[in-house]
Structure formats: C-alpha cells, structure tokens
PDB file of N, CA and C in Angstrom:
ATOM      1  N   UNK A   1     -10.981 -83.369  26.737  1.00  0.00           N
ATOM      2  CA  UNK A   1     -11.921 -83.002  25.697  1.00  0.00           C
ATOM      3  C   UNK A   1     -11.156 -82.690  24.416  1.00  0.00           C
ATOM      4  N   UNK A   2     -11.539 -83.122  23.100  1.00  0.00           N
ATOM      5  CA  UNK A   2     -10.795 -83.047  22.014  1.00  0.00           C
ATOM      6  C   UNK A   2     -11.137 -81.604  21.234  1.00  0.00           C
ATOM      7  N   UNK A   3     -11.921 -80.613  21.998  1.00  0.00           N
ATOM      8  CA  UNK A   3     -11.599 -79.693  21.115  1.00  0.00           C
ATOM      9  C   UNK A   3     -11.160 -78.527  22.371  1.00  0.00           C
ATOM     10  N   UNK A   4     -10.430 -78.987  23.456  1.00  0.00           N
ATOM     11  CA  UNK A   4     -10.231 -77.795  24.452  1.00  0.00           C
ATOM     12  C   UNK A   4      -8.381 -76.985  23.585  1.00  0.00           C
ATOM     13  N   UNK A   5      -8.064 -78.153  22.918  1.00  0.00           N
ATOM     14  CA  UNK A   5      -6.938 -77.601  22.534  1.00  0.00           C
ATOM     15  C   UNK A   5      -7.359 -76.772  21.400  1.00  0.00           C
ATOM     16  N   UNK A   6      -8.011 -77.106  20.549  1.00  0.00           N
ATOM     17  CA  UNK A   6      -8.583 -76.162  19.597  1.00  0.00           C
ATOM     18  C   UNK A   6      -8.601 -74.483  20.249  1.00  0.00           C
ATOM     19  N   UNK A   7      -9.471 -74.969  21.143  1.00  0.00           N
ATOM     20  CA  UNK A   7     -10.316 -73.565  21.419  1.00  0.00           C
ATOM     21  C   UNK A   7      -9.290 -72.875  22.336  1.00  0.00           C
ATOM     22  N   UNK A   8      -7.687 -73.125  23.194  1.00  0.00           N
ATOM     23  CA  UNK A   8      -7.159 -73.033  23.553  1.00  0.00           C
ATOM     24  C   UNK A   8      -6.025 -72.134  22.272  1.00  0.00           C
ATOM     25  N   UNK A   9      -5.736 -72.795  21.239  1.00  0.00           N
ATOM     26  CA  UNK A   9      -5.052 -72.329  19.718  1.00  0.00           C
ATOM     27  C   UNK A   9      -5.977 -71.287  19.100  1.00  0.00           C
ATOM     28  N   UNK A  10      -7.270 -70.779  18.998  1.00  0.00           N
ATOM     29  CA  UNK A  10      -8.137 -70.290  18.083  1.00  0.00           C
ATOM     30  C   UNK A  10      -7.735 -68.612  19.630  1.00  0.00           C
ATOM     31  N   UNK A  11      -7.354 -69.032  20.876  1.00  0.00           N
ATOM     32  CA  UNK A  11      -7.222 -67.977  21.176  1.00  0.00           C
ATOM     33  C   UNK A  11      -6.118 -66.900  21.350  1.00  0.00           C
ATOM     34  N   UNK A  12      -5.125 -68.011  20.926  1.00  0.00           N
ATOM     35  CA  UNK A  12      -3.289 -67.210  20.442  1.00  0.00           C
ATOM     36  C   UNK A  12      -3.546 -66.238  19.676  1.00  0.00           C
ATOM     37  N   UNK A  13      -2.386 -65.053  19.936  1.00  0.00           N
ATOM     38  CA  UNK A  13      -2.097 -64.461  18.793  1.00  0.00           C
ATOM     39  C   UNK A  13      -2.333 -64.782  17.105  1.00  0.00           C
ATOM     40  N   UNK A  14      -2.365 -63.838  16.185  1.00  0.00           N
ATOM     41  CA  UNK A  14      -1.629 -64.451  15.133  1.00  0.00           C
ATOM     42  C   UNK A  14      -0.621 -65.359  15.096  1.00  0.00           C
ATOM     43  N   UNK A  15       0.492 -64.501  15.517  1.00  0.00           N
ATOM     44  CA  UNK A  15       1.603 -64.517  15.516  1.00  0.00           C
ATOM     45  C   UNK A  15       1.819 -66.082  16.189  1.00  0.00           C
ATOM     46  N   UNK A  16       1.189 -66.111  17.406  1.00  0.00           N
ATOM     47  CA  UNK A  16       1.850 -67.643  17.740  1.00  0.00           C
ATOM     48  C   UNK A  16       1.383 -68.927  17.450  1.00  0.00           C
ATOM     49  N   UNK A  17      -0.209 -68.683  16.592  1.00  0.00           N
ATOM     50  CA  UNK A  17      -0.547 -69.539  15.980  1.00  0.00           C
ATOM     51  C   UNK A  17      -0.124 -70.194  14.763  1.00  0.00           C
ATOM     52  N   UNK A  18       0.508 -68.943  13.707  1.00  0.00           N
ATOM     53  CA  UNK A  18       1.717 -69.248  12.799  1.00  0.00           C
ATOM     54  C   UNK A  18       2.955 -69.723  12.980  1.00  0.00           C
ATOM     55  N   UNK A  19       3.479 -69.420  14.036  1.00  0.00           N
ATOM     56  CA  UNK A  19       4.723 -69.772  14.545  1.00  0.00           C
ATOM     57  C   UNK A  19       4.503 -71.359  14.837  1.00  0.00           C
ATOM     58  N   UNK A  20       3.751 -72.037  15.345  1.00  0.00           N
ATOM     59  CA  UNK A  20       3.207 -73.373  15.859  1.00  0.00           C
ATOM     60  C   UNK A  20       2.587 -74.030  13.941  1.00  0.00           C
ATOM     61  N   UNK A  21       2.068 -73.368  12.990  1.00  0.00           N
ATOM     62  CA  UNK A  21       1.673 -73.788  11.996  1.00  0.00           C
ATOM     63  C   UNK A  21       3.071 -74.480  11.429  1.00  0.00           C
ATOM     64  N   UNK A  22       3.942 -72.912  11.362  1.00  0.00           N
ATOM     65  CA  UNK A  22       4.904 -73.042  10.268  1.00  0.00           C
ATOM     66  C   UNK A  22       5.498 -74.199  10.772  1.00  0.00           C
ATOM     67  N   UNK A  23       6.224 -74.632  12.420  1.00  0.00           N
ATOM     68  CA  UNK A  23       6.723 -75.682  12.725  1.00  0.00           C
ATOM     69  C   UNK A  23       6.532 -76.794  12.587  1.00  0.00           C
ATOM     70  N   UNK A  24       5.028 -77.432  12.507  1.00  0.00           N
ATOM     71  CA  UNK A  24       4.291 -78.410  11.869  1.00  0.00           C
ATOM     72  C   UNK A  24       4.918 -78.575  10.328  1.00  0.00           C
ATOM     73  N   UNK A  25       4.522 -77.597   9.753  1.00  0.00           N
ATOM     74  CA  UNK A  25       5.015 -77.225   7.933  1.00  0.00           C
ATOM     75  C   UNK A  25       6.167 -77.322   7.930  1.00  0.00           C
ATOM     76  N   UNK A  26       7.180 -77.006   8.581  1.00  0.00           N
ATOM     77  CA  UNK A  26       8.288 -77.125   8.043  1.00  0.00           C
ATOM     78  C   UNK A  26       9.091 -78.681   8.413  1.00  0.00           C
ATOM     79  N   UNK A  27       8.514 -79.926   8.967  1.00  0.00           N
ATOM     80  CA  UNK A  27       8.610 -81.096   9.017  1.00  0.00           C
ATOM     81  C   UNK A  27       8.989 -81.902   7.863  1.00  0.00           C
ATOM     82  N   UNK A  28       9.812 -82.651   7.767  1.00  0.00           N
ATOM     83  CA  UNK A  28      10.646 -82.898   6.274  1.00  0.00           C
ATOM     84  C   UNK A  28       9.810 -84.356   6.552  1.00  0.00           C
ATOM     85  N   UNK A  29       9.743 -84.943   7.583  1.00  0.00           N
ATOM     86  CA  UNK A  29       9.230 -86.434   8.171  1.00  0.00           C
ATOM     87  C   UNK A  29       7.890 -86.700   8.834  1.00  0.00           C
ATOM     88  N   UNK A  30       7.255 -87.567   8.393  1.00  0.00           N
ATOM     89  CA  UNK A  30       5.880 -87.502   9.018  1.00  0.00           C
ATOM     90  C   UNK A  30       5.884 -87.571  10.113  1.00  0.00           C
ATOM     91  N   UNK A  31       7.018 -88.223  10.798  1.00  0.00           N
ATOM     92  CA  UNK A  31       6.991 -88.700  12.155  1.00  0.00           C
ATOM     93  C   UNK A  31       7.438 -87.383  13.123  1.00  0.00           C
ATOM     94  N   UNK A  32       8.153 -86.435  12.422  1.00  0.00           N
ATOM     95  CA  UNK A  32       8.967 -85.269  12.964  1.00  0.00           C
ATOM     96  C   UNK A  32       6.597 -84.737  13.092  1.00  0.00           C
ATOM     97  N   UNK A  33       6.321 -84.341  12.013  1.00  0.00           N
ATOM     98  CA  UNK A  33       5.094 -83.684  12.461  1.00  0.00           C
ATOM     99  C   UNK A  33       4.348 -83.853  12.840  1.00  0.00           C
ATOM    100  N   UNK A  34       3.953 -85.519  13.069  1.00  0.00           N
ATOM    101  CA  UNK A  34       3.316 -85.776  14.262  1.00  0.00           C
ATOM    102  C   UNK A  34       3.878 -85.621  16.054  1.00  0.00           C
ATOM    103  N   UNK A  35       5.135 -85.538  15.829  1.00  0.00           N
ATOM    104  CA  UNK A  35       5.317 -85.119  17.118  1.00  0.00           C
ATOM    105  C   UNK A  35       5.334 -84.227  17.686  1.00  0.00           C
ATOM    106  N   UNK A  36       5.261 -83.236  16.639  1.00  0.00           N
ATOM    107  CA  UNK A  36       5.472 -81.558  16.829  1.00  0.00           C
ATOM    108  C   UNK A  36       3.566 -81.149  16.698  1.00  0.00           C
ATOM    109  N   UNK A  37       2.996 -82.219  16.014  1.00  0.00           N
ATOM    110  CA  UNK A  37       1.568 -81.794  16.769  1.00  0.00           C
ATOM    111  C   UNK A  37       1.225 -81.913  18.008  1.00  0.00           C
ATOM    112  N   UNK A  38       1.581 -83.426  18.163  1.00  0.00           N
ATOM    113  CA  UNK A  38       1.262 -83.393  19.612  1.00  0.00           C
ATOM    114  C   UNK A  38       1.873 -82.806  20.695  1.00  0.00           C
ATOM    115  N   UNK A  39       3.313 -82.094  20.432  1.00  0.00           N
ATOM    116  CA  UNK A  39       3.792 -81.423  21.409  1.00  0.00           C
ATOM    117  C   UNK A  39       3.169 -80.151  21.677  1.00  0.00           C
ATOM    118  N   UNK A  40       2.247 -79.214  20.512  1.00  0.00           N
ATOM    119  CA  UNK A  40       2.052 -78.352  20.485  1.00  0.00           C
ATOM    120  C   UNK A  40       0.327 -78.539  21.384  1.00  0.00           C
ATOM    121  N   UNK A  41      -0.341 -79.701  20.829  1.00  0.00           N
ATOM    122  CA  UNK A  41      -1.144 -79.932  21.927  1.00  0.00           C
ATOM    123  C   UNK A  41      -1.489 -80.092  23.293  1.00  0.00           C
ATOM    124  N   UNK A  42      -0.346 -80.706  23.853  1.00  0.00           N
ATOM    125  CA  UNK A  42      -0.213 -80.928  25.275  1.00  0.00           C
ATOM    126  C   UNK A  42       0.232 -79.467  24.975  1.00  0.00           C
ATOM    127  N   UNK A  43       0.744 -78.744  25.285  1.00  0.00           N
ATOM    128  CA  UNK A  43       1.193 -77.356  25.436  1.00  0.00           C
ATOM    129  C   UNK A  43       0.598 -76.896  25.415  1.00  0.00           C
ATOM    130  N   UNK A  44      -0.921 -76.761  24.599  1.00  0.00           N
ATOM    131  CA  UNK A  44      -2.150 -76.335  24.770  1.00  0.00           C
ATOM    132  C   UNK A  44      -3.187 -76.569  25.544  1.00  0.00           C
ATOM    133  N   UNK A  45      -2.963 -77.673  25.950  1.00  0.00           N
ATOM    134  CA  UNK A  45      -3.855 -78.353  27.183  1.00  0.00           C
ATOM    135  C   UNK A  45      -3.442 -77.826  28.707  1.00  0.00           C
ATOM    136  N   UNK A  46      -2.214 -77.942  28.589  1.00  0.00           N
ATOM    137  CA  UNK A  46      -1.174 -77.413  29.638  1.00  0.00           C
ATOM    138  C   UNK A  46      -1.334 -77.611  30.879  1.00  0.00           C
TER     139      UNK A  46
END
C-alpha cells in the first residue's frame, strides 16, 4: 500500500523524522536521493 510508509514516518519521533529528512536534503546527486528515499521506505515498510 503506498501510503503505509507514510503513515509508518508521520509516526516517528521528531527527531527521526528529521534525521531521515535532512539525509534526503543533504544529497548533492539526484540519484544519491532517490536512493536514500527509497531506502528510507523499505525501512519503513520493514
């Protein structure tokens, strides 16, 4: 389901939802932050 990771992220901390933002953000390469989305997704799906 495409929003279980959502609702899986909306229930983190602050703290580790920023921590997972900033890593996205701090991607110099598109390709670096698409992978670091989707890693952070499956990790959310888990």
């Amino acid at each position: 389901m495409r929003f279980r990771g959502m609702a899986a992220f909306a229930r983190l901390s602050y703290s580790r939802r920023r921590a997972h933002v900033l890593a996205v953000e701090g991607a110099k390469e598109a390709e670096t932050r698409q992978r670091r989305v989707a890693d952070t997704v499956r990790e959310l799906r888990g």
